[in-house]
N, C-alpha and C. Protein backbone atom coordinates (compact mmCIF):
# COMPACT_ATOMS: atom_id res chain seq x y z
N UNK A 1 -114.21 66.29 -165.43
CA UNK A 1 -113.69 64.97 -165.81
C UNK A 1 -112.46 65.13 -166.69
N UNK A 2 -111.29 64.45 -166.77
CA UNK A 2 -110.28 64.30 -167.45
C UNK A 2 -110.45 63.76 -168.58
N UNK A 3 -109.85 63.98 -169.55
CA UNK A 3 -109.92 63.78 -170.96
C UNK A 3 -108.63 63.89 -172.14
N UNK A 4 -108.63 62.81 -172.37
CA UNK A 4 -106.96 62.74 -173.08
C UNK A 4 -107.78 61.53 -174.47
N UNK A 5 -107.91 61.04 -175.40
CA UNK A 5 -107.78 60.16 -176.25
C UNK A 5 -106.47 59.30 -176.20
N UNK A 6 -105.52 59.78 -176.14
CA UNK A 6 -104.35 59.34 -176.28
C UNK A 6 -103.37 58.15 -175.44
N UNK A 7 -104.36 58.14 -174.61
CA UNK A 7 -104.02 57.98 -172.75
C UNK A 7 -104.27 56.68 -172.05
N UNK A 8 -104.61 56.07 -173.18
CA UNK A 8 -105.08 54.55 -172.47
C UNK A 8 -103.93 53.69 -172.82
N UNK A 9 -104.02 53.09 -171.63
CA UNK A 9 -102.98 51.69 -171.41
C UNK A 9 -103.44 50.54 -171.75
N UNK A 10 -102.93 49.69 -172.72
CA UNK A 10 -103.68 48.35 -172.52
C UNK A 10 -102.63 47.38 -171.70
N UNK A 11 -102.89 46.65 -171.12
CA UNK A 11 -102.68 45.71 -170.33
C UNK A 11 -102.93 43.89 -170.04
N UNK A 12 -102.06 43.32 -169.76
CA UNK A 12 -102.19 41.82 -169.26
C UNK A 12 -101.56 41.49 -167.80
N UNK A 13 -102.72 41.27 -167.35
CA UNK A 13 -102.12 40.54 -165.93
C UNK A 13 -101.82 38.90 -166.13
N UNK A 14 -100.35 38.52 -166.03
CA UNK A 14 -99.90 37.50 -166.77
C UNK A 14 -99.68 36.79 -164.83
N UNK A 15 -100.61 37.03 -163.79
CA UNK A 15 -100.19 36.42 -162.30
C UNK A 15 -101.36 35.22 -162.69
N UNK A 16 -100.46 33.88 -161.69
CA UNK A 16 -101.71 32.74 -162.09
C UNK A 16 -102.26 32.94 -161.30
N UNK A 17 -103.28 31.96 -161.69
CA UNK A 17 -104.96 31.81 -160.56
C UNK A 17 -104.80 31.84 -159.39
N UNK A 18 -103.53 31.40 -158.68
CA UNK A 18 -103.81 31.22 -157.28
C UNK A 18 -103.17 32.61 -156.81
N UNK A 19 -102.91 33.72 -157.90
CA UNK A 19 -102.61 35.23 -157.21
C UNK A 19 -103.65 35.86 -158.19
N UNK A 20 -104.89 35.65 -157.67
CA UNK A 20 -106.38 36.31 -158.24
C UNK A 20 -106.35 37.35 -157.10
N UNK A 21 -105.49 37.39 -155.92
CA UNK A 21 -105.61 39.06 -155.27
C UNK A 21 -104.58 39.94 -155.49
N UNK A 22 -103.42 39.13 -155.92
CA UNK A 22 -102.21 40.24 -156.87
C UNK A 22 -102.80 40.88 -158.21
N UNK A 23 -104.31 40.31 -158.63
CA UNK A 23 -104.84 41.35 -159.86
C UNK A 23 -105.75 42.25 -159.32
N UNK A 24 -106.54 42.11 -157.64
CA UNK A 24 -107.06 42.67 -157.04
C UNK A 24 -105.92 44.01 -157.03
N UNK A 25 -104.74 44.17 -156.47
CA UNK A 25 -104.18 45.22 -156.03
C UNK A 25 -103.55 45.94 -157.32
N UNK A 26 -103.03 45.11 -157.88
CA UNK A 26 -103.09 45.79 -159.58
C UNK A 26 -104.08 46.61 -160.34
N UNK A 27 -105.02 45.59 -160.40
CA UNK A 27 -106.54 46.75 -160.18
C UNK A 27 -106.87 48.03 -160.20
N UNK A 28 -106.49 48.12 -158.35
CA UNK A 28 -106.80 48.98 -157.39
C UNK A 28 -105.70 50.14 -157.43
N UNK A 29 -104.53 49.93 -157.99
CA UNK A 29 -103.41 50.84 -158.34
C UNK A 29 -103.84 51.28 -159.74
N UNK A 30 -104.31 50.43 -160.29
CA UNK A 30 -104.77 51.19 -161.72
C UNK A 30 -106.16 52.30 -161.76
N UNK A 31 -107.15 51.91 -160.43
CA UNK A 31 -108.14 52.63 -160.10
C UNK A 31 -107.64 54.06 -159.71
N UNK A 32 -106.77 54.02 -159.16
CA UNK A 32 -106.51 55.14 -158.18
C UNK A 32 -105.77 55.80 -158.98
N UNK A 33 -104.87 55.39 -160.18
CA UNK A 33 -104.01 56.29 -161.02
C UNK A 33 -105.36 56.60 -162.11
N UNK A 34 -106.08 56.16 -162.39
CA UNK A 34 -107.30 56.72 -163.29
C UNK A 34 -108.31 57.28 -162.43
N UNK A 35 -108.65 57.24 -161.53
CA UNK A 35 -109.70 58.15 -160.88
C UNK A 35 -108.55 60.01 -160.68
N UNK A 36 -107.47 59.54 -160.88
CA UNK A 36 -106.84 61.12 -160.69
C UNK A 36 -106.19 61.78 -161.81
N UNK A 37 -106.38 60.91 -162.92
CA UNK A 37 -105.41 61.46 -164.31
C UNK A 37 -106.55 61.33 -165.34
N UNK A 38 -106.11 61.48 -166.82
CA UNK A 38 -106.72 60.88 -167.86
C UNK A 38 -106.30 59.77 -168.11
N UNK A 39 -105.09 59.35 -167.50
CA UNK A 39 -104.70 57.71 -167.76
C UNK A 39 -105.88 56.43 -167.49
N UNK A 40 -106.27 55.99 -168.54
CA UNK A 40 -106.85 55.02 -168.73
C UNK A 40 -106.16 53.35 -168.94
N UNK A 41 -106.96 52.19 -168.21
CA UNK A 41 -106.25 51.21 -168.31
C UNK A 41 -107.36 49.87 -168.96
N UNK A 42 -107.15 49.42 -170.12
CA UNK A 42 -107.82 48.39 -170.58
C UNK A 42 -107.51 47.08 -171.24
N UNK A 43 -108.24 45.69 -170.64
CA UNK A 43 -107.14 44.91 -170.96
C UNK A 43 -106.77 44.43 -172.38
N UNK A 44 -105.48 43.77 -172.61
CA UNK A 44 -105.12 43.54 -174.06
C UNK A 44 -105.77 43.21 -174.68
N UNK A 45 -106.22 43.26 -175.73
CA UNK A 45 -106.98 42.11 -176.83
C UNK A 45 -105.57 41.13 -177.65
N UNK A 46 -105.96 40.40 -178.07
CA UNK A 46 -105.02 39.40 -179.30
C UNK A 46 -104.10 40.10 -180.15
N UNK A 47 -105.02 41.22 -180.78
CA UNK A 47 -104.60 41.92 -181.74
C UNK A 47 -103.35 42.90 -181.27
N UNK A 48 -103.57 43.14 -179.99
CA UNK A 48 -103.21 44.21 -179.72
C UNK A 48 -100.98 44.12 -179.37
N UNK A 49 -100.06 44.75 -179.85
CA UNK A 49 -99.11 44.36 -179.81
C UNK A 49 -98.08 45.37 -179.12
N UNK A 50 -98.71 46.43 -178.66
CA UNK A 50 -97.80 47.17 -177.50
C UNK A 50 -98.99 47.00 -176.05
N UNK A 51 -98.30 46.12 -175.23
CA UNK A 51 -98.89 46.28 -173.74
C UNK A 51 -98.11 45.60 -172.83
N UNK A 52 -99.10 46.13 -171.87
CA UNK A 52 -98.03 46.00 -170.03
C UNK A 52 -98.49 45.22 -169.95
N UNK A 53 -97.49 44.31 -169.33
CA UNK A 53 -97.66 42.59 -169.33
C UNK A 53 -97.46 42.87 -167.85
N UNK A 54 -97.71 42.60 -167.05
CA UNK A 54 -97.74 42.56 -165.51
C UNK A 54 -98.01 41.06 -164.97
N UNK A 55 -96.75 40.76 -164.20
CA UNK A 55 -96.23 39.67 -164.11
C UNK A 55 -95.49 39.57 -162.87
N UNK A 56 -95.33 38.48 -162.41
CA UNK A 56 -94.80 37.92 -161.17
C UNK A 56 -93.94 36.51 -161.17
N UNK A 57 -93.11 36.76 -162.06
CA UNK A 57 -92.77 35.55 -162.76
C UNK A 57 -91.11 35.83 -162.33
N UNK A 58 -90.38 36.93 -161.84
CA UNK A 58 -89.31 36.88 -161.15
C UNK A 58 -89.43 37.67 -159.82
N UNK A 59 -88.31 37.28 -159.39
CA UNK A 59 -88.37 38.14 -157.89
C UNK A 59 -87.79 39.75 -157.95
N UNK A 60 -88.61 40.47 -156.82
CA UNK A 60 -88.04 41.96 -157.17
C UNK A 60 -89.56 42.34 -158.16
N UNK A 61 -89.10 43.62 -157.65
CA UNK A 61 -90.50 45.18 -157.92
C UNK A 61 -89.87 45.66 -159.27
N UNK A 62 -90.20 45.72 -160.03
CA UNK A 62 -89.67 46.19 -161.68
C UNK A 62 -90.18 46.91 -162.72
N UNK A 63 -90.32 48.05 -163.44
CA UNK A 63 -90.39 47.96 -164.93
C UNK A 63 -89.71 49.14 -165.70
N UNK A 64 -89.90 48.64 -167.09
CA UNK A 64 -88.99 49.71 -167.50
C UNK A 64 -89.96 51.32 -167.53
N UNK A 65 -89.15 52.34 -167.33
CA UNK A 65 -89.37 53.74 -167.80
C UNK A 65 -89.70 53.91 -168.99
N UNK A 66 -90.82 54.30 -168.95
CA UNK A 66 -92.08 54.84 -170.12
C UNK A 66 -91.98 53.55 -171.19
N UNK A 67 -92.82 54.15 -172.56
CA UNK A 67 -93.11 53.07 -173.06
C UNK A 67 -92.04 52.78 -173.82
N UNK A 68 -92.05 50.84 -174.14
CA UNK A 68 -90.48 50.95 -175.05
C UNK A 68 -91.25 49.73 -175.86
N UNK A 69 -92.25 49.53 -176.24
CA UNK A 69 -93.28 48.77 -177.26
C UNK A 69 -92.98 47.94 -177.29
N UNK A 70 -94.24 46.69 -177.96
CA UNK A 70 -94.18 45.26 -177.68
C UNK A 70 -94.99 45.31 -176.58
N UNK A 71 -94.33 43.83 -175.62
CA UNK A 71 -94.72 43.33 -174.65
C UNK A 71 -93.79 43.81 -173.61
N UNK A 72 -95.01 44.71 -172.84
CA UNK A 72 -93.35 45.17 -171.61
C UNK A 72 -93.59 45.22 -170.54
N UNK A 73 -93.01 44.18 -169.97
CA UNK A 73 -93.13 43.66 -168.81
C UNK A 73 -92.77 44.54 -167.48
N UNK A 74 -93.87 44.22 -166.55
CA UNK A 74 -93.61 44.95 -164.85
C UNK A 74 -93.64 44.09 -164.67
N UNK A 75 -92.76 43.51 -163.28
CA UNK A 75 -92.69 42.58 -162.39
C UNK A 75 -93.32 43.07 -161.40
N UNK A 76 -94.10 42.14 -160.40
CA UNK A 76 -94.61 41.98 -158.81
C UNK A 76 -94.20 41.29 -158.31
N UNK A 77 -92.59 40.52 -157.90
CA UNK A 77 -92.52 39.51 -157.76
C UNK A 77 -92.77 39.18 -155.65
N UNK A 78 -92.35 38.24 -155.32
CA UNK A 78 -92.80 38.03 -153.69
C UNK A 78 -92.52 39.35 -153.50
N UNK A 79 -92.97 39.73 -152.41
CA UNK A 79 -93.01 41.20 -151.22
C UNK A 79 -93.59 42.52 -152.19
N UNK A 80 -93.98 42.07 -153.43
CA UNK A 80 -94.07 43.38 -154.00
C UNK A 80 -95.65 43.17 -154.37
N UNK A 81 -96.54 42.78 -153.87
CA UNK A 81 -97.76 42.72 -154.63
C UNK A 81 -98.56 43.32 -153.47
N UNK A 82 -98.95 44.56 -153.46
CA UNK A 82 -99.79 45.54 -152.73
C UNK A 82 -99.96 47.01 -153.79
N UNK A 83 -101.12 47.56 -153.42
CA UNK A 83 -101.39 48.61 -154.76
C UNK A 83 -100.50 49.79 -154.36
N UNK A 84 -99.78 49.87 -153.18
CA UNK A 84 -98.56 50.77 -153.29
C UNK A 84 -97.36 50.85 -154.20
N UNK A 85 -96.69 49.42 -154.29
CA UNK A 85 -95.86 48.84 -155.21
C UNK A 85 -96.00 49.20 -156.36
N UNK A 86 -97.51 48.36 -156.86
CA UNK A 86 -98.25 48.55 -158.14
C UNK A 86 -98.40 49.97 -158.67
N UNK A 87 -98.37 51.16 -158.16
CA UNK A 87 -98.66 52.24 -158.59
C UNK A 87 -97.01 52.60 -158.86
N UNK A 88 -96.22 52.28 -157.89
CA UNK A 88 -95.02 53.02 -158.17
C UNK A 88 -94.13 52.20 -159.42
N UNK A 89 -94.89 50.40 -159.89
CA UNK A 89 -94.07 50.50 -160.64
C UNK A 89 -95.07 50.93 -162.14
N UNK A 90 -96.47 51.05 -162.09
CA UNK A 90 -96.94 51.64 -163.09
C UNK A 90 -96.49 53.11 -163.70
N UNK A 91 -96.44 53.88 -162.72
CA UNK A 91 -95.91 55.04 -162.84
C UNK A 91 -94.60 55.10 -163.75
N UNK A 92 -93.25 54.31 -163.27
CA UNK A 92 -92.40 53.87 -164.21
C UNK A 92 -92.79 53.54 -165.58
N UNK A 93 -93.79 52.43 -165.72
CA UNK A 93 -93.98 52.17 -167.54
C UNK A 93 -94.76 53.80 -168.04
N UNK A 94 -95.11 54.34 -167.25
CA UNK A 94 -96.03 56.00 -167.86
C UNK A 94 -94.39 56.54 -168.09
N UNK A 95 -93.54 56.81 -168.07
CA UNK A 95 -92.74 57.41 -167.71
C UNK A 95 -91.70 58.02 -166.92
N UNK A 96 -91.70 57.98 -165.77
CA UNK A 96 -91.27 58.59 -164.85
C UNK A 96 -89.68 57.79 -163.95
N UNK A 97 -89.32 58.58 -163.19
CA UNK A 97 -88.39 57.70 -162.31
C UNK A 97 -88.29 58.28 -161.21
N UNK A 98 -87.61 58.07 -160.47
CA UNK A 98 -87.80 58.19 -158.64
C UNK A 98 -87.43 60.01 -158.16
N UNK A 99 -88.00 59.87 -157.56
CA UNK A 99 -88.07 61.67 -157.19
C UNK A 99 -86.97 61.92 -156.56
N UNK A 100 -85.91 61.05 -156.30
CA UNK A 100 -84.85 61.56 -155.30
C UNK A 100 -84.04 61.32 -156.40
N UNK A 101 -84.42 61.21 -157.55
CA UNK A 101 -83.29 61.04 -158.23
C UNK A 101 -83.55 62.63 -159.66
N UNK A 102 -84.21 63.47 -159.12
CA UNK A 102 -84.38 64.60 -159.64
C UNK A 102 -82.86 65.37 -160.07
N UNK A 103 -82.90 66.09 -160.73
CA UNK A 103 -81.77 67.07 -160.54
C UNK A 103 -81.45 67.79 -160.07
N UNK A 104 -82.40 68.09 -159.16
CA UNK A 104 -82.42 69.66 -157.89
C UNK A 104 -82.47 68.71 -156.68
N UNK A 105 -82.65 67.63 -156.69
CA UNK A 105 -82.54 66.71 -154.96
C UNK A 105 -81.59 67.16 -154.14
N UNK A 106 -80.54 67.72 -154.63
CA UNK A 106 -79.73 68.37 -153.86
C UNK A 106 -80.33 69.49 -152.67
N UNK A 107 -80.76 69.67 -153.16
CA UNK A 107 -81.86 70.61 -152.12
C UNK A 107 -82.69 70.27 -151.45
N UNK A 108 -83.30 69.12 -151.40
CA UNK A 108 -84.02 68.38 -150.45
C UNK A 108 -83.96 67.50 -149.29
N UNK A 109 -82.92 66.66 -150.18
CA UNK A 109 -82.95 65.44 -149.25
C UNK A 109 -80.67 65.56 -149.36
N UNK A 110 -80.28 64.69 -148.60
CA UNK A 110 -78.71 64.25 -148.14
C UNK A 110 -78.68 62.84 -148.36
N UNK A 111 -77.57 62.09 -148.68
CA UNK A 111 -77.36 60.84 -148.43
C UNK A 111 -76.31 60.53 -146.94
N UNK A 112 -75.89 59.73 -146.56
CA UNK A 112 -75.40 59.19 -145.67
C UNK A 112 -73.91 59.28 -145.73
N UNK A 113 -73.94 58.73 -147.25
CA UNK A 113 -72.23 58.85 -147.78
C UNK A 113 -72.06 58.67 -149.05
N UNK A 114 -71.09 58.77 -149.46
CA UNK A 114 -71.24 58.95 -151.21
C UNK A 114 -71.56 57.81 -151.90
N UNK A 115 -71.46 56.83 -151.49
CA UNK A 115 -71.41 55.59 -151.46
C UNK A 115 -73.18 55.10 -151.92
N UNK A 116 -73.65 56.11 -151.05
CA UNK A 116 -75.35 55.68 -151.08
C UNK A 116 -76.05 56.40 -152.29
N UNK A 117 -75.54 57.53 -152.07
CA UNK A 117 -75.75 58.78 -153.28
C UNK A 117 -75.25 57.95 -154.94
N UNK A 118 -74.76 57.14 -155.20
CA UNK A 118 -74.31 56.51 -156.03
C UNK A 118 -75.32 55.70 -156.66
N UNK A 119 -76.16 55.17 -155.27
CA UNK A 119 -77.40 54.23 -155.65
C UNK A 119 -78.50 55.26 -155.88
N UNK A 120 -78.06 56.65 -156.69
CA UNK A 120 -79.36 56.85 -156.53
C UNK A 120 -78.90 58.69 -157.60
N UNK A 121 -78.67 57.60 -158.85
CA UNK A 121 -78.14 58.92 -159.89
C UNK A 121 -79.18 59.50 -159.97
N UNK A 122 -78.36 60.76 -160.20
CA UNK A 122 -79.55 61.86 -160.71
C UNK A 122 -80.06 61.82 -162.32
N UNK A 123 -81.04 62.34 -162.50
CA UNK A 123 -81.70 62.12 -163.77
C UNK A 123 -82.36 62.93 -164.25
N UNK A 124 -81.80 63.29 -165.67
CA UNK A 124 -82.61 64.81 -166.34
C UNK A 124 -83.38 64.27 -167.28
N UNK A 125 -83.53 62.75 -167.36
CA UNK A 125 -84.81 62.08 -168.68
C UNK A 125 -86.13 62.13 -168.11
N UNK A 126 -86.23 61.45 -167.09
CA UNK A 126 -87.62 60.72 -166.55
C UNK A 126 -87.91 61.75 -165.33
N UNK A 127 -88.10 62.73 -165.79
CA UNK A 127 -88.92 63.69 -164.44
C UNK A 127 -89.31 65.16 -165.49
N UNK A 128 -90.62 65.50 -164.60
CA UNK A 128 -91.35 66.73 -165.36
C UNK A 128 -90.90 67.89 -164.44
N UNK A 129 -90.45 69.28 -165.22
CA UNK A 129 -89.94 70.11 -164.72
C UNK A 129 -91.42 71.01 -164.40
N UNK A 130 -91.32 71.95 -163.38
CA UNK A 130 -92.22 73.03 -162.93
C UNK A 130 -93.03 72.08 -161.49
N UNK A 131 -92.40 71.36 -160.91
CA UNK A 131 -93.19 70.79 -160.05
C UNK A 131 -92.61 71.01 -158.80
N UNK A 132 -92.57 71.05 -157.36
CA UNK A 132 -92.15 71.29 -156.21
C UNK A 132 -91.57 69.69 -155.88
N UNK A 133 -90.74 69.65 -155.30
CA UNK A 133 -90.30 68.47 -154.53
C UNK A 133 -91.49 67.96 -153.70
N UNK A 134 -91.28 66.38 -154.24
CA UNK A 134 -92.75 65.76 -153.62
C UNK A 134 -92.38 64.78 -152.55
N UNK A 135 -92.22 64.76 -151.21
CA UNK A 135 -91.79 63.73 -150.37
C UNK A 135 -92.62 62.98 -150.59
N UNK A 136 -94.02 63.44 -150.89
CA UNK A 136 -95.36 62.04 -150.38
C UNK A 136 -95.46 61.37 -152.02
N UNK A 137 -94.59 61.44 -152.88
CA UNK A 137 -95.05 61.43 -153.98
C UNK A 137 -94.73 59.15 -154.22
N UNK A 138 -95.36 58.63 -154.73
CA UNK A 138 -95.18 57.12 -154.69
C UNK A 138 -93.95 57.24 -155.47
N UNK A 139 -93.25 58.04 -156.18
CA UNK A 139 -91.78 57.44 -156.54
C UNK A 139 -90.76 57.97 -155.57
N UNK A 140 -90.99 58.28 -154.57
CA UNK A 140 -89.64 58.65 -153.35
C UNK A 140 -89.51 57.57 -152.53
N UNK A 141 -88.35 57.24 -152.19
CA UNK A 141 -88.02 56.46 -151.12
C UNK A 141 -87.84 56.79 -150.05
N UNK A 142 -87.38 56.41 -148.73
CA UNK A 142 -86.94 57.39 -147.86
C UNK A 142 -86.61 56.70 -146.67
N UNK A 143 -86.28 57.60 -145.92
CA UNK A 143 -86.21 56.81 -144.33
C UNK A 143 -86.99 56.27 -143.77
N UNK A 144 -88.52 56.96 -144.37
CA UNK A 144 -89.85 56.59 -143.70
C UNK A 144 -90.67 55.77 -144.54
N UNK A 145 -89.91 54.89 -145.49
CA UNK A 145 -90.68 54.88 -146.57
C UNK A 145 -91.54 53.75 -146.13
N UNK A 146 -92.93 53.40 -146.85
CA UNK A 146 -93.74 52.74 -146.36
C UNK A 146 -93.95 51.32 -147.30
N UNK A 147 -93.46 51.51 -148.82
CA UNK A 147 -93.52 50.90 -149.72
C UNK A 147 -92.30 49.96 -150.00
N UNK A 148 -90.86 50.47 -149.64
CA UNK A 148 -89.85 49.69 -149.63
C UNK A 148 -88.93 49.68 -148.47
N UNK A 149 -88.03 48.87 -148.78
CA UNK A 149 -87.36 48.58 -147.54
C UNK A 149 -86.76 50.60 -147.16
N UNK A 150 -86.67 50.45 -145.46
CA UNK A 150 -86.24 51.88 -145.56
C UNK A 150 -84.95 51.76 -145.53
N UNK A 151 -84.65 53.05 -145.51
CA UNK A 151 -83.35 53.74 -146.36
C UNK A 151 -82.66 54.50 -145.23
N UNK A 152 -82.15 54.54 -144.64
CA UNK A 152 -82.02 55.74 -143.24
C UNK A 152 -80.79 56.31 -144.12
N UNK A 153 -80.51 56.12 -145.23
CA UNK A 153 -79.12 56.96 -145.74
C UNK A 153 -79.58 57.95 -146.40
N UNK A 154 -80.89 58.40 -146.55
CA UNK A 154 -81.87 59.31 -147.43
C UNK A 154 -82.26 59.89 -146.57
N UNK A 155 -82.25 61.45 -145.93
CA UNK A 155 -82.46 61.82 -145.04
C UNK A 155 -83.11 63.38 -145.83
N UNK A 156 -84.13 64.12 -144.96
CA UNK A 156 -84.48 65.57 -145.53
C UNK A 156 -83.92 66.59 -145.42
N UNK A 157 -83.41 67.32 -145.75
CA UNK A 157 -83.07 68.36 -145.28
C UNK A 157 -83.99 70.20 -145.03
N UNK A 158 -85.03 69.65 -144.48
CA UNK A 158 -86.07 69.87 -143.86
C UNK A 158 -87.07 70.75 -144.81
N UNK A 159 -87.25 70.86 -145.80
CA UNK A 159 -87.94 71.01 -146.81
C UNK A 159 -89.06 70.43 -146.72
N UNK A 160 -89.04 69.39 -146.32
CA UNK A 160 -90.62 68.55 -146.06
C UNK A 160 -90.46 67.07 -145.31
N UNK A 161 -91.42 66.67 -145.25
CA UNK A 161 -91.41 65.48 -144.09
C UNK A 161 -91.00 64.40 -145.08
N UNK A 162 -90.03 63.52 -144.73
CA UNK A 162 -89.55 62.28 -145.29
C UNK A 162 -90.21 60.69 -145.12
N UNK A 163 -91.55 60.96 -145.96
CA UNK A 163 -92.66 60.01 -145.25
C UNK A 163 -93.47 59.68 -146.97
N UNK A 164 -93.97 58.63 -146.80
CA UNK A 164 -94.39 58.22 -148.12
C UNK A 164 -95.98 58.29 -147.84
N UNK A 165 -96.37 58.21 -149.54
CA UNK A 165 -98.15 58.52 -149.74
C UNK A 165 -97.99 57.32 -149.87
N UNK A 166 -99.30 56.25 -149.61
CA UNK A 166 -99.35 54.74 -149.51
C UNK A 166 -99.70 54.83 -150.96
N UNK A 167 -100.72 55.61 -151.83
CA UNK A 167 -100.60 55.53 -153.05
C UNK A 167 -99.83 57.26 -153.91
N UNK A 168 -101.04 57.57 -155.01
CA UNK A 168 -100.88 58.45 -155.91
C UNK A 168 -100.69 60.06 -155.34
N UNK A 169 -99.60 61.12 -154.81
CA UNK A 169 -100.10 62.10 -154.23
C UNK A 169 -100.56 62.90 -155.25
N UNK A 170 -101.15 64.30 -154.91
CA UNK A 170 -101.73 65.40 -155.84
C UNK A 170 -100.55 65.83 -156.83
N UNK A 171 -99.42 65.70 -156.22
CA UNK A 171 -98.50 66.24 -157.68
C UNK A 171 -97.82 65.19 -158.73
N UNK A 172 -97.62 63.79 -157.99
CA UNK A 172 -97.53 62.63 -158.86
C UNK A 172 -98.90 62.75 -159.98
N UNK A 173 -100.27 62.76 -159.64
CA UNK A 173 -101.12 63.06 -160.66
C UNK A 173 -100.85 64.28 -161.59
N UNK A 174 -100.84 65.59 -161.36
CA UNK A 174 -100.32 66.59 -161.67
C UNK A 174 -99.41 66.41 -162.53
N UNK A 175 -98.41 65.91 -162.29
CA UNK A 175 -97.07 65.61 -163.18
C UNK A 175 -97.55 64.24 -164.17
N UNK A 176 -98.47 63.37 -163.90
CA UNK A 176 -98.80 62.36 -165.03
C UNK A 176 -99.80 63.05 -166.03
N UNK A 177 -100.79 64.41 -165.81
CA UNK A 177 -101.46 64.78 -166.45
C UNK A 177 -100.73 65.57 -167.33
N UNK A 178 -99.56 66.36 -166.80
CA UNK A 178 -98.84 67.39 -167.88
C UNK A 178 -98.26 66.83 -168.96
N UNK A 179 -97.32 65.52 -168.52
CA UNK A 179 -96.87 64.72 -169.06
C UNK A 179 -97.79 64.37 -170.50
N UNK A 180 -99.27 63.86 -170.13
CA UNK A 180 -99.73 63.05 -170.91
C UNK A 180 -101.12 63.90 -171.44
N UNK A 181 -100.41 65.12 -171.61
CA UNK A 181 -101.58 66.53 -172.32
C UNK A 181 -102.69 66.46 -171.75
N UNK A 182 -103.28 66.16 -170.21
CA UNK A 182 -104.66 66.07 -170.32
C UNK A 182 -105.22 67.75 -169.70
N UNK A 183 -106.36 67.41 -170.05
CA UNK A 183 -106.89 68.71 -169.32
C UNK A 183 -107.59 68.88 -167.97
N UNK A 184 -107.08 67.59 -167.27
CA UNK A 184 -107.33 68.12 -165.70
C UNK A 184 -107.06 69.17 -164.88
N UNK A 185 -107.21 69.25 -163.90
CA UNK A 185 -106.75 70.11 -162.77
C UNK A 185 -105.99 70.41 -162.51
């Protein structure tokens, strides 16, 4: 079993009553990132004054990278409420940012034209070093992607298949456990 103290999320699902299955898939993205990490998710109390406010209150898939305290809002807005979404933008408030936007992507994947490569800076903050390039990982996009609109300007350069995990893969967990000191697997 995983074990961190440190590691729990508190949370508010701020979707109204008549999206009681947008907290179903929220949920279910929070199940699946805690059945594989020490990340724990529990909801806010009153008292409580740093949490993920999870919300559907604008349009567009959103949140900020790791924690930045207070009330900090993820968006689900239309097209984005499925526990694929939900994991990739939870993953963001843990920390993280999109795998094609690594610093070694150069080696993996090509863009189309520079133009596209632009939408998609590289980044030496929000990524854990010692890990293999993760195509299936829920923060990649891709040609094949299953979670967002596809991309055909993101292409592999045959390193691995350009195809998305519908949720959490083994090294997205991996990389949230190193991240967040636990002593899993």
């Amino acid at each position: 079993m995983c074990h961190q103290a440190s590691s729990t999320v508190q949370y508010n699902t701020e979707c109204d009553e008549a999206q009681a299955w947008a907290r179903s898939k929220v949920h279910m993205a929070m199940a699946q990132i805690s059945a594989l990490t020490c990340v724990r998710f529990e909801p806010a109390q009153t008292f409580n004054t740093d949490f993920l406010a999870i919300t559907s209150a604008e349009d567009g898939c959103w949140s900020y990278v790791g924690k930045i305290g207070g009330r900090q809002a993820l968006n689900l807005g239309n097209g984005c409420i499925s526990a694929p979404v939900a994991v990739h933008e939870i993953i963001h408030a843990l920390g993280f940012g999109h795998e094609q936007s690594r610093p070694d992507r150069d080696k993996y994947i090509s863009f189309k034209d520079e133009a596209t490569a632009l939408n998609y800076d590289k980044d030496t903050v929000f990524f854990v070093t010692g890990f293999p390039y993760d195509f299936a990982s829920a923060m990649h996009y891709g040609a094949n992607g299953e979670m967002f609109p596809r991309d055909p300007a993101v292409k592999s350069l045959g390193a691995g298949p350009n195809s998305k995990n519908t949720l959490l893969s083994g090294i997205d967990a991996a990389k949230i456990n190193t991240l967040y000191g636990c002593d899993c697997p």
